[in-house]
C-alpha atoms as a PDB file:
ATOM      1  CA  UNK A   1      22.750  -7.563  32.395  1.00  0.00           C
ATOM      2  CA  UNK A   2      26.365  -6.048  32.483  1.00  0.00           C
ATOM      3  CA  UNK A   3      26.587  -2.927  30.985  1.00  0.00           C
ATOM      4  CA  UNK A   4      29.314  -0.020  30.932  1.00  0.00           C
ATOM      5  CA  UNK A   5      28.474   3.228  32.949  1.00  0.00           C
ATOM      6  CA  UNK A   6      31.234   5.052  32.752  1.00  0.00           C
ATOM      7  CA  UNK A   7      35.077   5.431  31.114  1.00  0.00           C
ATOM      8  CA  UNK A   8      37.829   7.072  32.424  1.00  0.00           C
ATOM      9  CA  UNK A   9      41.423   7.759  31.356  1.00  0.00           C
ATOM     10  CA  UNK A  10      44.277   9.458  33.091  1.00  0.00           C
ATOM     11  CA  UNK A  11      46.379  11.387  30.361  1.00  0.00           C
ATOM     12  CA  UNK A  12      49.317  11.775  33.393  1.00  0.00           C
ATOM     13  CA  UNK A  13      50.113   9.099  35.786  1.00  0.00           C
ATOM     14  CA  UNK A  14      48.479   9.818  39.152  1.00  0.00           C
ATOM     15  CA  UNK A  15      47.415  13.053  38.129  1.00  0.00           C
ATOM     16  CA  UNK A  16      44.082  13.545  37.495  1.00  0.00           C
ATOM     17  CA  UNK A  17      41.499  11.660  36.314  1.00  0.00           C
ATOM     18  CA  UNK A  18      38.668  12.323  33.111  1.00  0.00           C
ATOM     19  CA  UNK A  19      35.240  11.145  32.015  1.00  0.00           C
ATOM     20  CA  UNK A  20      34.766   9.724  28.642  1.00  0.00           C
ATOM     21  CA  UNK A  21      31.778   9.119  26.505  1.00  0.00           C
ATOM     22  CA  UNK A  22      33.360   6.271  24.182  1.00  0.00           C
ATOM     23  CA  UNK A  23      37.179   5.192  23.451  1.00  0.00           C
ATOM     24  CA  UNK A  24      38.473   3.104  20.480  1.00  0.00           C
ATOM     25  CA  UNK A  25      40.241   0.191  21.918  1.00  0.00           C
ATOM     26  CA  UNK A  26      43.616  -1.547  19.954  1.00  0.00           C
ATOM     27  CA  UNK A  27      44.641  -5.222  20.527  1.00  0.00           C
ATOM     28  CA  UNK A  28      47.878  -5.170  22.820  1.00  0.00           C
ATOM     29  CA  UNK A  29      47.778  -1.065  23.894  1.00  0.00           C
ATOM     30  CA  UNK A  30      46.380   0.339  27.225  1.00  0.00           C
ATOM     31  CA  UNK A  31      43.462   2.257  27.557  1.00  0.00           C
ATOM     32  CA  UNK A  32      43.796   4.982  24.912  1.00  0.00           C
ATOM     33  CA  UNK A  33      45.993   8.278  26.050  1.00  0.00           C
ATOM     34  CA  UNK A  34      45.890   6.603  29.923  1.00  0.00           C
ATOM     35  CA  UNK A  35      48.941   6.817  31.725  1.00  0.00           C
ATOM     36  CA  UNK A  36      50.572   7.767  28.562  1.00  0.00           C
ATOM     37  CA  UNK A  37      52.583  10.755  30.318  1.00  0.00           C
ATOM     38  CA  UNK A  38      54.432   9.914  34.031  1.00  0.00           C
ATOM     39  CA  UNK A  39      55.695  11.946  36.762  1.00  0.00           C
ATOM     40  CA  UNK A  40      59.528  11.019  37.865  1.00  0.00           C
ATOM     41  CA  UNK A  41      60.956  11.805  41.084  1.00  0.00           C
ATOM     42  CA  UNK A  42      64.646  12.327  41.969  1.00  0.00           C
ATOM     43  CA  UNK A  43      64.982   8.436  43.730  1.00  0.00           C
ATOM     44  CA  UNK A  44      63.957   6.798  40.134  1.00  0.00           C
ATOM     45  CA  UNK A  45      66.007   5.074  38.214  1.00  0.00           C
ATOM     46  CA  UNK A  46      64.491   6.326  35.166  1.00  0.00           C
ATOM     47  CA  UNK A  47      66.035   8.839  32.926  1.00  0.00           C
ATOM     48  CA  UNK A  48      65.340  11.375  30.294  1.00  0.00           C
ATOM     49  CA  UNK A  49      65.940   8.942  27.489  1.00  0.00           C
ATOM     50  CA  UNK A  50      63.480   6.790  28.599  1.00  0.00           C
ATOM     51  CA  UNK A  51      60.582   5.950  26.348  1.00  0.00           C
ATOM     52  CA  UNK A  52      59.924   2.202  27.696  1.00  0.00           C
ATOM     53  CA  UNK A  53      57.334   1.153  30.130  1.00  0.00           C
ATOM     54  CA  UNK A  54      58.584   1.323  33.602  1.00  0.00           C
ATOM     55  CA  UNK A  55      57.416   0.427  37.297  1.00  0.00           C
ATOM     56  CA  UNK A  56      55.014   2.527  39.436  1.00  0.00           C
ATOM     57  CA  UNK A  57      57.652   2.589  41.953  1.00  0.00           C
ATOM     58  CA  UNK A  58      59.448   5.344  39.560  1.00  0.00           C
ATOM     59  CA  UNK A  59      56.850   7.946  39.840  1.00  0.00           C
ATOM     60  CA  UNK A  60      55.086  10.180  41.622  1.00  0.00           C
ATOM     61  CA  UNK A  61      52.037   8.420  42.635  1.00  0.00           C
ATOM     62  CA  UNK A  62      49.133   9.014  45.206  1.00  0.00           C
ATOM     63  CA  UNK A  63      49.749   6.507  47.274  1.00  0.00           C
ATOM     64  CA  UNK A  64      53.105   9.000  48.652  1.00  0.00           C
ATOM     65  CA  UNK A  65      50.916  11.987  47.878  1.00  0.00           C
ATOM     66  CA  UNK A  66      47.160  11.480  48.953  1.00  0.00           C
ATOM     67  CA  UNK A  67      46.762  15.092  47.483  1.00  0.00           C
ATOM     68  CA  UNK A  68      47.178  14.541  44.067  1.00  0.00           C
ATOM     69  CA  UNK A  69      44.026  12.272  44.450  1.00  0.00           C
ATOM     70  CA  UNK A  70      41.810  15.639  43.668  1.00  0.00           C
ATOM     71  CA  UNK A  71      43.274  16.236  40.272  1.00  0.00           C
ATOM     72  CA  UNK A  72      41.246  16.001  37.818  1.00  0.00           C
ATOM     73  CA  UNK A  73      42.311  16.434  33.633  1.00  0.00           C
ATOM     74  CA  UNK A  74      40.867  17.518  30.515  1.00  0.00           C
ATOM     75  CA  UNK A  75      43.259  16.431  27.391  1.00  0.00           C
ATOM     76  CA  UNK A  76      43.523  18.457  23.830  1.00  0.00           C
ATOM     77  CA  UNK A  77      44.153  15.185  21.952  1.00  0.00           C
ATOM     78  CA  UNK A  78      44.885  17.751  18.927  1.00  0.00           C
ATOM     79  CA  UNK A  79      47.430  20.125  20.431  1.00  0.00           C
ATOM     80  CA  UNK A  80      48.604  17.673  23.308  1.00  0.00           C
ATOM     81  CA  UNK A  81      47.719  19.828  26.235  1.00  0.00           C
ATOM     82  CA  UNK A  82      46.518  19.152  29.403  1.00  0.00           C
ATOM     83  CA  UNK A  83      44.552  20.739  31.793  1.00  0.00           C
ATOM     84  CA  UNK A  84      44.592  20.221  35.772  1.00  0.00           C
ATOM     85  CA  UNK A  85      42.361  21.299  38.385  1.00  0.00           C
ATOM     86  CA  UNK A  86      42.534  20.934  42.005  1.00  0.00           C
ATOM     87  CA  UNK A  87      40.371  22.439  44.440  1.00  0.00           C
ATOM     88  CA  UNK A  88      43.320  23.868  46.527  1.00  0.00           C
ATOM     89  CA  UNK A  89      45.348  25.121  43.423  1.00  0.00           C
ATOM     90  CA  UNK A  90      42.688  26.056  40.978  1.00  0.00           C
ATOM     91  CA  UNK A  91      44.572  24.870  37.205  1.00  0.00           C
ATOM     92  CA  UNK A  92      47.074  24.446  34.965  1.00  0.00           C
ATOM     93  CA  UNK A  93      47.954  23.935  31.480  1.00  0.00           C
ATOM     94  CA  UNK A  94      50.603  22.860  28.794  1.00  0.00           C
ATOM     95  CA  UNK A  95      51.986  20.605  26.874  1.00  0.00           C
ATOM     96  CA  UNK A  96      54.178  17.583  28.622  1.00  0.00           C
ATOM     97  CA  UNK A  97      56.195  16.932  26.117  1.00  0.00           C
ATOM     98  CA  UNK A  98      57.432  21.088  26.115  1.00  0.00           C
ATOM     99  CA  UNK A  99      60.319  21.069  28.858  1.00  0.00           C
ATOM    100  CA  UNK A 100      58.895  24.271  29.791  1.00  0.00           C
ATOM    101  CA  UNK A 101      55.076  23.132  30.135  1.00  0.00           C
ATOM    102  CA  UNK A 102      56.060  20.023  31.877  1.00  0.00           C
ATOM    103  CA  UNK A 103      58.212  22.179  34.390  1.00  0.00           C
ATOM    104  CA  UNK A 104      55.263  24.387  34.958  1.00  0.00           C
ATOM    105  CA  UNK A 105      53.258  21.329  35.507  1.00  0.00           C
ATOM    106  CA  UNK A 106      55.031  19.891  37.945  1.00  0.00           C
ATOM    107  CA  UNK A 107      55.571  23.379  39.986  1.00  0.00           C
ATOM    108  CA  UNK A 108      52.024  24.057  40.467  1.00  0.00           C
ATOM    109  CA  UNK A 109      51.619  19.748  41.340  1.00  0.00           C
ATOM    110  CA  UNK A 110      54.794  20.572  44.276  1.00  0.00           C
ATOM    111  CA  UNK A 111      52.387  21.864  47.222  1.00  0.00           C
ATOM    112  CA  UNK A 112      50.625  18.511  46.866  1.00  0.00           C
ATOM    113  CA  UNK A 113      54.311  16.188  47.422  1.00  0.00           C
ATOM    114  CA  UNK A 114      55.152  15.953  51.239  1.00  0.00           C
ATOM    115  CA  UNK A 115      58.630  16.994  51.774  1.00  0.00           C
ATOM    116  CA  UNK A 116      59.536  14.158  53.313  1.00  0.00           C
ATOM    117  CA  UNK A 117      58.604  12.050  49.815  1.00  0.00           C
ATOM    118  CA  UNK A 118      60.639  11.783  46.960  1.00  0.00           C
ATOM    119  CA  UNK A 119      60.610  14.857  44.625  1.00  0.00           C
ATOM    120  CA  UNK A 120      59.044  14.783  40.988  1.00  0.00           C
ATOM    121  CA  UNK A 121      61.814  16.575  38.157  1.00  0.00           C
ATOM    122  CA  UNK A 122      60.435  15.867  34.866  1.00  0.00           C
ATOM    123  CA  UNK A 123      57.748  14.281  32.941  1.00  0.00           C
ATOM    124  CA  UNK A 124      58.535  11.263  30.428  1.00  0.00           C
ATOM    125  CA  UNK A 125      56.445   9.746  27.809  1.00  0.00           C
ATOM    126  CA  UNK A 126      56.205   6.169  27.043  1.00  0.00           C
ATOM    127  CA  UNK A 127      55.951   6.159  22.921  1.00  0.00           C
ATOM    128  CA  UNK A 128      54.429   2.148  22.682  1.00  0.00           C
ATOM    129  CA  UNK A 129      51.798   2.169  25.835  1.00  0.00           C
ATOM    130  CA  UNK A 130      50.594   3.505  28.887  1.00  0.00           C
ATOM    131  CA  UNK A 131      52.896   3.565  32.220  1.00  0.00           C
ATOM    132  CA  UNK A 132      49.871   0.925  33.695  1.00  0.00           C
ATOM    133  CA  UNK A 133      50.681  -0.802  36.958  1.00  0.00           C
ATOM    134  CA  UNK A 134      51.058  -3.871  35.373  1.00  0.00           C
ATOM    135  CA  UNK A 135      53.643  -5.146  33.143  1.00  0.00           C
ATOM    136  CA  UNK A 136      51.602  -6.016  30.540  1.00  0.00           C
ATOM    137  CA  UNK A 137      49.633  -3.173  28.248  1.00  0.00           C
ATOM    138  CA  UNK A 138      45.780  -3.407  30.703  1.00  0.00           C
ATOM    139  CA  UNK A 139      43.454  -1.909  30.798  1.00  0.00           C
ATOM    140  CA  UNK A 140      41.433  -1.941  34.675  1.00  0.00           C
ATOM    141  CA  UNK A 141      37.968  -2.591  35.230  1.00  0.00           C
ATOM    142  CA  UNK A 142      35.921  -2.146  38.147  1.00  0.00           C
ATOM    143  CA  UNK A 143      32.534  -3.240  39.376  1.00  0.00           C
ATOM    144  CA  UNK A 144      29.967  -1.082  40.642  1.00  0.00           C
ATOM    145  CA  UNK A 145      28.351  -3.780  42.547  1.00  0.00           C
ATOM    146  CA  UNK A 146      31.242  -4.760  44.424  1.00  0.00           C
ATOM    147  CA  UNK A 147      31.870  -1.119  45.357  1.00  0.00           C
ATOM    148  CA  UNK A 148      28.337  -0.714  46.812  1.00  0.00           C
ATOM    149  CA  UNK A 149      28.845  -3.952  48.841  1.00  0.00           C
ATOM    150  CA  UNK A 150      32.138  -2.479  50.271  1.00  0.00           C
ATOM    151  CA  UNK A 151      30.734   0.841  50.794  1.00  0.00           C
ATOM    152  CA  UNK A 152      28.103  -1.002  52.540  1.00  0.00           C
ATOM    153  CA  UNK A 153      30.549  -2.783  55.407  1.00  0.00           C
ATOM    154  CA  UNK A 154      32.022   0.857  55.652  1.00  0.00           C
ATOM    155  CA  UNK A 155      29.035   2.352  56.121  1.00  0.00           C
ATOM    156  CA  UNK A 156      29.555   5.472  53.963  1.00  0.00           C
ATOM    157  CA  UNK A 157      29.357   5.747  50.228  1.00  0.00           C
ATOM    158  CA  UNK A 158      32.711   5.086  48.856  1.00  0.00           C
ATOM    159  CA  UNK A 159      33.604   7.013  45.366  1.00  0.00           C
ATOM    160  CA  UNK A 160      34.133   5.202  42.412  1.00  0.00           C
ATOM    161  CA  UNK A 161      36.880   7.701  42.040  1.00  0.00           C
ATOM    162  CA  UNK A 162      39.525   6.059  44.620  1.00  0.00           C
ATOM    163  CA  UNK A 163      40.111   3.228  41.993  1.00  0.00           C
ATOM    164  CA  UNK A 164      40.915   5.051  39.127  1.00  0.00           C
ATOM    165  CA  UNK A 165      39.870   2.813  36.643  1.00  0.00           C
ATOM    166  CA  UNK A 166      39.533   3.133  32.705  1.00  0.00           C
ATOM    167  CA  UNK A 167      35.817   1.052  32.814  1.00  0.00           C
ATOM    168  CA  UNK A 168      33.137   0.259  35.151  1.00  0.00           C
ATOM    169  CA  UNK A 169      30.190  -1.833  34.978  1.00  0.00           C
ATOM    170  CA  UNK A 170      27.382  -2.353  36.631  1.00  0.00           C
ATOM    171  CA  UNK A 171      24.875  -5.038  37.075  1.00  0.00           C
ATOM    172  CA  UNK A 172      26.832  -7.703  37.959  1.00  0.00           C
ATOM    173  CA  UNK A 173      27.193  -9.565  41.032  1.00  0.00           C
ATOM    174  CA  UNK A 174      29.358  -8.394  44.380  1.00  0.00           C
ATOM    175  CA  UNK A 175      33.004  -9.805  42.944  1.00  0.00           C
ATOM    176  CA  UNK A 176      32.180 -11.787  40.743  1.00  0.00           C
ATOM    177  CA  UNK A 177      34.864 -10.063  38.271  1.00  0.00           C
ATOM    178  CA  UNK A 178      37.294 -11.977  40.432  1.00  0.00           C
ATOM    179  CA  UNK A 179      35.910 -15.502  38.368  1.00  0.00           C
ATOM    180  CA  UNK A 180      36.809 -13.934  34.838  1.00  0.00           C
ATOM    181  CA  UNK A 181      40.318 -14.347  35.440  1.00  0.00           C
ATOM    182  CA  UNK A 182      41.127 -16.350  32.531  1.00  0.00           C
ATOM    183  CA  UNK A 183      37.841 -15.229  30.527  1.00  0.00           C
ATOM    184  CA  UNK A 184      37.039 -13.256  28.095  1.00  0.00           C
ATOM    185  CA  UNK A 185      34.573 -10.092  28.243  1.00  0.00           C
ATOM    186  CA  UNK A 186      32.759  -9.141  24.511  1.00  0.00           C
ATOM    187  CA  UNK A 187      31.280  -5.204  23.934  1.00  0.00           C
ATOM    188  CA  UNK A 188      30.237  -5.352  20.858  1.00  0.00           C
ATOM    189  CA  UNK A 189      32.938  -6.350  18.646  1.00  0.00           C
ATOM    190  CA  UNK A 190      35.642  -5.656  21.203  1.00  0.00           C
ATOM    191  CA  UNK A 191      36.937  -8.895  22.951  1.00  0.00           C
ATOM    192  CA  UNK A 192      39.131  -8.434  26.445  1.00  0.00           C
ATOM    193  CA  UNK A 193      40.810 -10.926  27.846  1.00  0.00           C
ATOM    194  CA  UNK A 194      40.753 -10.247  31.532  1.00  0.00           C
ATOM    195  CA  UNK A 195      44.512 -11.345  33.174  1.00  0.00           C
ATOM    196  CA  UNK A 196      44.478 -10.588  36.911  1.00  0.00           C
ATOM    197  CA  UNK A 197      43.072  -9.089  40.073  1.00  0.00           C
ATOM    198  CA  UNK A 198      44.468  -5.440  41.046  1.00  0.00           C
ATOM    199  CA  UNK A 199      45.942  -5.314  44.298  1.00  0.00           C
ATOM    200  CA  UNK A 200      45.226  -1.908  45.534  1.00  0.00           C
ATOM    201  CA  UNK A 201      47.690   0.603  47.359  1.00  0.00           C
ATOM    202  CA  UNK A 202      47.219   3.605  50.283  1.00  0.00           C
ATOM    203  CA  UNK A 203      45.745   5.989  47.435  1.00  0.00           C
ATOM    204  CA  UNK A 204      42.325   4.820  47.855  1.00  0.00           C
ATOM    205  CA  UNK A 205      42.014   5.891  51.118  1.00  0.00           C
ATOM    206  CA  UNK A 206      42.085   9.369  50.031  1.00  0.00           C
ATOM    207  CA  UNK A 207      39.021  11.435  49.086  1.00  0.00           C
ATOM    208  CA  UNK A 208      38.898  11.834  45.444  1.00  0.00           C
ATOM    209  CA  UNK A 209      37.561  15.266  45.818  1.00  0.00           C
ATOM    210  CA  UNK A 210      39.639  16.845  48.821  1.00  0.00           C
ATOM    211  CA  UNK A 211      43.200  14.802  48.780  1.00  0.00           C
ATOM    212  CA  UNK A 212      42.702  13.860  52.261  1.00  0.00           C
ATOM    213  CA  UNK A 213      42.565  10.710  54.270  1.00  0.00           C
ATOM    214  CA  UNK A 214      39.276   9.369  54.762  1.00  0.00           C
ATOM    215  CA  UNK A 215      39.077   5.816  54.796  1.00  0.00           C
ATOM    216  CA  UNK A 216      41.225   2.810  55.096  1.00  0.00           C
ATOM    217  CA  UNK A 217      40.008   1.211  52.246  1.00  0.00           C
ATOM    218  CA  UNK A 218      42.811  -1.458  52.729  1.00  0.00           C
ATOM    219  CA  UNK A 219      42.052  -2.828  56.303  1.00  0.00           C
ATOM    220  CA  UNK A 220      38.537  -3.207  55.184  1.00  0.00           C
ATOM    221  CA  UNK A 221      39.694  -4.950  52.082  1.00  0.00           C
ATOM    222  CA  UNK A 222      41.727  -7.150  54.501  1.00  0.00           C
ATOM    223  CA  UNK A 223      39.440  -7.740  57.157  1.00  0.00           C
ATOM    224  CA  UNK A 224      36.359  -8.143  55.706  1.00  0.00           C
ATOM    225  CA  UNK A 225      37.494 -10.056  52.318  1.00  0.00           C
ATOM    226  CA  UNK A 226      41.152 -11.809  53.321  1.00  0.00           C
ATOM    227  CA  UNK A 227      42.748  -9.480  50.311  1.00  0.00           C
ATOM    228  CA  UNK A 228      44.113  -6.416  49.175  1.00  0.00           C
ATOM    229  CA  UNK A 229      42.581  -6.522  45.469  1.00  0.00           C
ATOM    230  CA  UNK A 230      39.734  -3.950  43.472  1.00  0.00           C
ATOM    231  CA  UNK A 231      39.244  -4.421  40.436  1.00  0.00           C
ATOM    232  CA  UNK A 232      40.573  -6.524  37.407  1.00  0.00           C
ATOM    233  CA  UNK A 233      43.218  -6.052  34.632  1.00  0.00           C
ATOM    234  CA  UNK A 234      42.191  -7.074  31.431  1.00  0.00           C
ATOM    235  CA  UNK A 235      44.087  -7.095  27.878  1.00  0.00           C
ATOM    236  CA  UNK A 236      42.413  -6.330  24.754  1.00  0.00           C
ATOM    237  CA  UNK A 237      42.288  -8.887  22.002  1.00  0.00           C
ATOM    238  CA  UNK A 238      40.046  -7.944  19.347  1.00  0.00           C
ATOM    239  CA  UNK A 239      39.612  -4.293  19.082  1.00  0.00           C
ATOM    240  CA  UNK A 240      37.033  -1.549  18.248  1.00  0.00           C
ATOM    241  CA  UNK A 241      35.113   1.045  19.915  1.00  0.00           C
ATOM    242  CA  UNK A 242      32.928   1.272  23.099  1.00  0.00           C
ATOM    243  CA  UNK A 243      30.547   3.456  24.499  1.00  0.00           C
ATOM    244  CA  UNK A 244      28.916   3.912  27.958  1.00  0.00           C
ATOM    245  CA  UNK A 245      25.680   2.133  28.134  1.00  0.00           C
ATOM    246  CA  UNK A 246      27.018  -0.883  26.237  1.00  0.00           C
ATOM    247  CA  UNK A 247      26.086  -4.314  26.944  1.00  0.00           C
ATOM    248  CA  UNK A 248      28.776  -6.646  28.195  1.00  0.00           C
ATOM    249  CA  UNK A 249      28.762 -10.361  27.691  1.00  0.00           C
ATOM    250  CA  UNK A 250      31.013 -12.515  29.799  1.00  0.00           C
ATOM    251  CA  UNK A 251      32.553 -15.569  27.499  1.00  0.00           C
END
């Protein structure tokens, strides 16, 4: 049986990640408070003005700066604060949308950009979704069974952590996710409609807990499976709340 174990959101783009007991899904939006904040850098072609969703390529992302891997967040829903840890920086907080909390941010994120990277100068907010990956409002979801079978032909235990995704599931067959494209998931009342694979990038072969290169995810993905992709995107349809432990049926 399919079942949630865990939820996730990221409150800033690529920086930091946070554990959830439930979250309260709308039709059309992204995960709720994921991605909402993003990072820019000085090569983006997004300005301050900017409140629409734009590409990943705009940010400051892992995949340029393995070290921002080991961030992990707590968000204040209620006074829109967030707090960052990292285990070579200790933490952080503030507001994101406060010029001077987002410029404090972003200082104490700087020892984690190399130099030879683009540089991040502000933090913008999209106002209708999360700045996903995707160009539709997803929401990702990964499978715990097809991480243990890669983990398996790497022979170390790969975290769950690398894919930074908003649900996972367990008790389903090795990548089988990959045959819902085009189906629908149900939790309870909530009805996803799941859209596409997710091709993945250089920031899972960090170490979620140390920022450092440990694994080339991607070659294995390559070699071993003839793809790039971990994970699927999903949009939601019908609403509601879900909780870990929930039982997921596959339409």
């Amino acid at each position: 049986m399919a079942q949630i174990t865990e939820l996730y959101r990221h409150p800033i783009k690529a920086h930091g990640r946070e554990a959830l007991k439930s979250a309260t899904l709308t039709v059309g939006k992204t995960f709720p408070w994921d991605r909402v904040w993003a990072v820019v850098h000085d090569a983006s072609k997004v300005d301050r003005s900017n409140t629409d969703w734009a590409r990943c390529v705009n940010f400051s992302r892992a995949a340029k700066a393995l070290g921002l891997m080991a961030i992990t967040a707590e968000l204040d829903t209620d006074a829109g604060t967030v707090r960052l840890t990292h285990p070579d920086l200790g933490d952080v907080s503030g507001n994101p949308d406060k010029t001077e909390d987002a410029a404090r941010l972003i200082a104490w994120a700087k020892p984690l950009m190399p130099a030879d990277r683009a540089q991040s100068v502000f933090i913008t907010k999209a106002t209708d979704r999360g700045m996903t990956d995707s160009a539709f409002a997803s929401i990702s979801i990964n499978s715990h069974g097809s991480l243990r079978d890669l983990s398996d032909r790497a022979g170390m235990e790969l975290s769950p952590h690398r894919w930074r995704g908003n649900i996972w599931l367990d008790g389903i067959e090795p990548w089988a996710e990959f045959d819902w494209i085009g189906r629908q998931l149900r939790i309870g009342d909530v009805q996803l409609a799941v859209r596409e694979r997710i091709t993945r990038c250089k920031a899972t072969t960090a170490n979620p807990e140390t920022g450092k290169f440990e694994f080339d995810t991607l070659a294995l993905l390559n070699t071993g499976y003839g793809h790039q992709d971990f994970g699927v995107f999903a949009e939601v349809i019908t609403g509601g709340k879900i909780r870990t432990g929930d039982k997921v049926d596959i339409l």
